[in-house]
Protein backbone atom coordinates (compact mmCIF):
# COMPACT_ATOMS: atom_id res chain seq x y z
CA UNK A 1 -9.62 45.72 -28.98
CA UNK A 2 -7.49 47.79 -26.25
CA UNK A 3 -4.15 47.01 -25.13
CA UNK A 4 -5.06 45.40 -21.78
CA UNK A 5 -7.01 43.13 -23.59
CA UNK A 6 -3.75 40.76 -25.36
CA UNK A 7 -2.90 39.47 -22.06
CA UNK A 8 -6.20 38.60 -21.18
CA UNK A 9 -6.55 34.64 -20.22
CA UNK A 10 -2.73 34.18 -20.68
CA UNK A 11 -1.85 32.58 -17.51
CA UNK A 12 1.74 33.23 -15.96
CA UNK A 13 3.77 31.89 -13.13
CA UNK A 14 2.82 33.21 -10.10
CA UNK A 15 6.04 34.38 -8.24
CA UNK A 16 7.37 32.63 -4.84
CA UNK A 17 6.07 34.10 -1.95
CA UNK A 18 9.08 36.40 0.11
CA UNK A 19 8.04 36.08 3.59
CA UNK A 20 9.82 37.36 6.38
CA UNK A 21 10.49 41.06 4.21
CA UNK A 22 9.07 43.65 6.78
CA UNK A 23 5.44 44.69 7.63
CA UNK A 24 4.50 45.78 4.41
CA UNK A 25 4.74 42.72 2.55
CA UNK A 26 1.98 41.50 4.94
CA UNK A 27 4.10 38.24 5.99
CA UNK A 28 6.74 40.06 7.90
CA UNK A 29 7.98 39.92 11.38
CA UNK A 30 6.84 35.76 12.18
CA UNK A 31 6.94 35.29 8.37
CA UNK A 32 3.09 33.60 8.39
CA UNK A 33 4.19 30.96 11.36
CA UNK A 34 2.40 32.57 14.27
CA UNK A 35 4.10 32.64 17.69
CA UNK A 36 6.70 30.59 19.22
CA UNK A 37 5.96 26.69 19.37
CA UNK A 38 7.66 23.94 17.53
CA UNK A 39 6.27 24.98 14.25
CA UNK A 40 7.47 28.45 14.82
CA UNK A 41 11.16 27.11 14.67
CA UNK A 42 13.34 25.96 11.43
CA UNK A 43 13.74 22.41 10.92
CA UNK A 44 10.35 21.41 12.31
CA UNK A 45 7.21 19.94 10.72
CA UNK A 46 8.35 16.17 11.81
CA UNK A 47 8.14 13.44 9.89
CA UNK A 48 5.51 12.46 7.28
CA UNK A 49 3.37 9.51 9.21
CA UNK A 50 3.48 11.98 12.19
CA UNK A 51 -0.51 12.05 13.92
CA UNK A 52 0.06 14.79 16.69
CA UNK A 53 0.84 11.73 19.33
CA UNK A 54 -1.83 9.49 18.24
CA UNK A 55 -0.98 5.79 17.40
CA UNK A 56 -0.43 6.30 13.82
CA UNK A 57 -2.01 4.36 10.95
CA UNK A 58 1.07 1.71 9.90
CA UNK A 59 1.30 0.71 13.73
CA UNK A 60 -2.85 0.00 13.65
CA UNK A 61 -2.65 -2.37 11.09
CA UNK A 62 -1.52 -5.88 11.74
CA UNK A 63 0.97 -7.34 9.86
CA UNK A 64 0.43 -9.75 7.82
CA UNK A 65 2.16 -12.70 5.75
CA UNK A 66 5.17 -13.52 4.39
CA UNK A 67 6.13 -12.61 0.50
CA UNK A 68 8.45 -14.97 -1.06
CA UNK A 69 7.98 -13.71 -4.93
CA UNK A 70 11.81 -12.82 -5.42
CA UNK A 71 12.92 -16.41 -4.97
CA UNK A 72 10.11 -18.21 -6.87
CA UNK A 73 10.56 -20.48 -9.99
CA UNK A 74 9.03 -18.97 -13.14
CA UNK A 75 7.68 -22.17 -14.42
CA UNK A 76 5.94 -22.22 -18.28
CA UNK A 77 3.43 -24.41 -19.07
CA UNK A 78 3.13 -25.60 -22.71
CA UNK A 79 0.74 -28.02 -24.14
CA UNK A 80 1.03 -30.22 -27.49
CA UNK A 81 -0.85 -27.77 -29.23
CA UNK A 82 1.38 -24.54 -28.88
CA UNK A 83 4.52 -26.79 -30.64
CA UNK A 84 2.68 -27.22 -34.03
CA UNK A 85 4.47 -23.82 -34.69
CA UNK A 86 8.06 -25.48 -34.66
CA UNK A 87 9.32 -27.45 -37.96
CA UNK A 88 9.62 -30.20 -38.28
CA UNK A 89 12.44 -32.26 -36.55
CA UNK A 90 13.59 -28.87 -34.63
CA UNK A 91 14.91 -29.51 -31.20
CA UNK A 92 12.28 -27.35 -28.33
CA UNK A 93 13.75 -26.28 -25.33
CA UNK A 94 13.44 -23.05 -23.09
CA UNK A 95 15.78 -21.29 -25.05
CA UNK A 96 13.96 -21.65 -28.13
CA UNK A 97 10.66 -20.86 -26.60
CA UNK A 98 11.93 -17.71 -25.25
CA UNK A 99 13.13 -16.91 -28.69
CA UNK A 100 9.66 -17.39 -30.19
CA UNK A 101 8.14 -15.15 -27.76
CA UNK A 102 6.15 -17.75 -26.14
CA UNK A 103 7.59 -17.24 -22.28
CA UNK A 104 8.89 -14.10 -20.87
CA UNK A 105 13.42 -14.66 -20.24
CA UNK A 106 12.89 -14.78 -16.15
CA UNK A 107 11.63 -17.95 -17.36
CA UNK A 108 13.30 -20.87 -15.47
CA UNK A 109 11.54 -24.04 -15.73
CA UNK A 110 9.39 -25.69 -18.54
CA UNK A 111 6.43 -27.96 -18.16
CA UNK A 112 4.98 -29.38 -21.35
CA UNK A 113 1.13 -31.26 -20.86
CA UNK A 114 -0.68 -33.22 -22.78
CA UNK A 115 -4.18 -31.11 -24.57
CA UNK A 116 -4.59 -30.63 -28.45
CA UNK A 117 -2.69 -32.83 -30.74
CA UNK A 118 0.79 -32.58 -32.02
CA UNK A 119 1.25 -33.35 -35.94
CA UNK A 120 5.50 -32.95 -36.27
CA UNK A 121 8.48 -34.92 -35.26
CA UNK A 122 10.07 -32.83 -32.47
CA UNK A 123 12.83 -33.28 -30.23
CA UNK A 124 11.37 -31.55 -26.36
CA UNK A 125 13.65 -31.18 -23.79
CA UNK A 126 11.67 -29.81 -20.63
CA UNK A 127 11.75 -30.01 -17.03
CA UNK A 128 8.62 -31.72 -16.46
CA UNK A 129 5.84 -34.13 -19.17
CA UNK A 130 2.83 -35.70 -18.46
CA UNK A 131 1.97 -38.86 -19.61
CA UNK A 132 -0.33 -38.00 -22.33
CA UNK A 133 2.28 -35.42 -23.12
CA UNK A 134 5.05 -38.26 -23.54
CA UNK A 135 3.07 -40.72 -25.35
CA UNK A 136 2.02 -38.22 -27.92
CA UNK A 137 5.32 -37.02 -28.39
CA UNK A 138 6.90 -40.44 -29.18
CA UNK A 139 3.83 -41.58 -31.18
CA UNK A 140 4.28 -38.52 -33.46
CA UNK A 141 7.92 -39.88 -34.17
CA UNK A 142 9.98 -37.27 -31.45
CA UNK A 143 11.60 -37.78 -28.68
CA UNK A 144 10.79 -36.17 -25.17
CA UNK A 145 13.50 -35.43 -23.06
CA UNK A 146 13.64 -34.63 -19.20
CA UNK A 147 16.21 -32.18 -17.84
């Protein structure tokens, strides 16, 4: 093993590149920009969507549709079968659903239908029931309540 040899595969930082330092750094004089012209100058090199004159690409494309996500309502749906987790005689609202991880908070709105079965006496207060949802409800001994 000679000396050379430790350093071998050991990859450094290459240094910045000095231009403008005289002829012998071999990017002297014009500095690597060539002659005159706008690119030649400081502060040039326009803007980034710039195609040499040509109509560029966001002006091709049509626009297109209206997004109205930021002032939708987060609704949840729950069905009779996702309260069997609550005891028995607890009171269910949005708050409480959030808590149990069920709905995400930028919840807003609650809507509680009708599939599976529900076995406990529950007190729902939600936005919205369906029929089937309501009759269950009561049948099971709760009470469903619309906000």
């Amino acid at each position: 093993m000679n000396l050379e040899d430790v350093r071998k595969g050991v990859l450094r930082q290459t240094r910045r590149t000095r231009v403008g330092r005289g002829v012998g750094s071999g990017l002297g004089k014009t500095a690597g920009r060539g002659h005159k012209g706008y690119y030649s100058r400081s502060g040039s090199g326009g803007r980034l969507s710039y195609e040499g004159g040509q109509m560029p690409l966001f002006r091709r494309l049509p626009k297109k549709g209206f997004n109205n996500q930021r002032f939708r309502t987060e609704r949840k749906i729950l069905n009779l079968r996702d309260l069997n987790g609550f005891p028995e005689g607890s009171t269910v609202d949005l708050q409480v659903v959030v808590r149990a991880g069920l709905t995400s908070p930028r919840t807003q709105e609650l809507r509680i239908l009708g599939k599976g079965s529900l076995e406990s006496r529950l007190l729902v207060r939600a936005r919205h029931f369906s029929k089937a949802a309501r009759a269950a409800i009561e049948k099971a001994g709760g009470q469903a309540e619309t906000l």
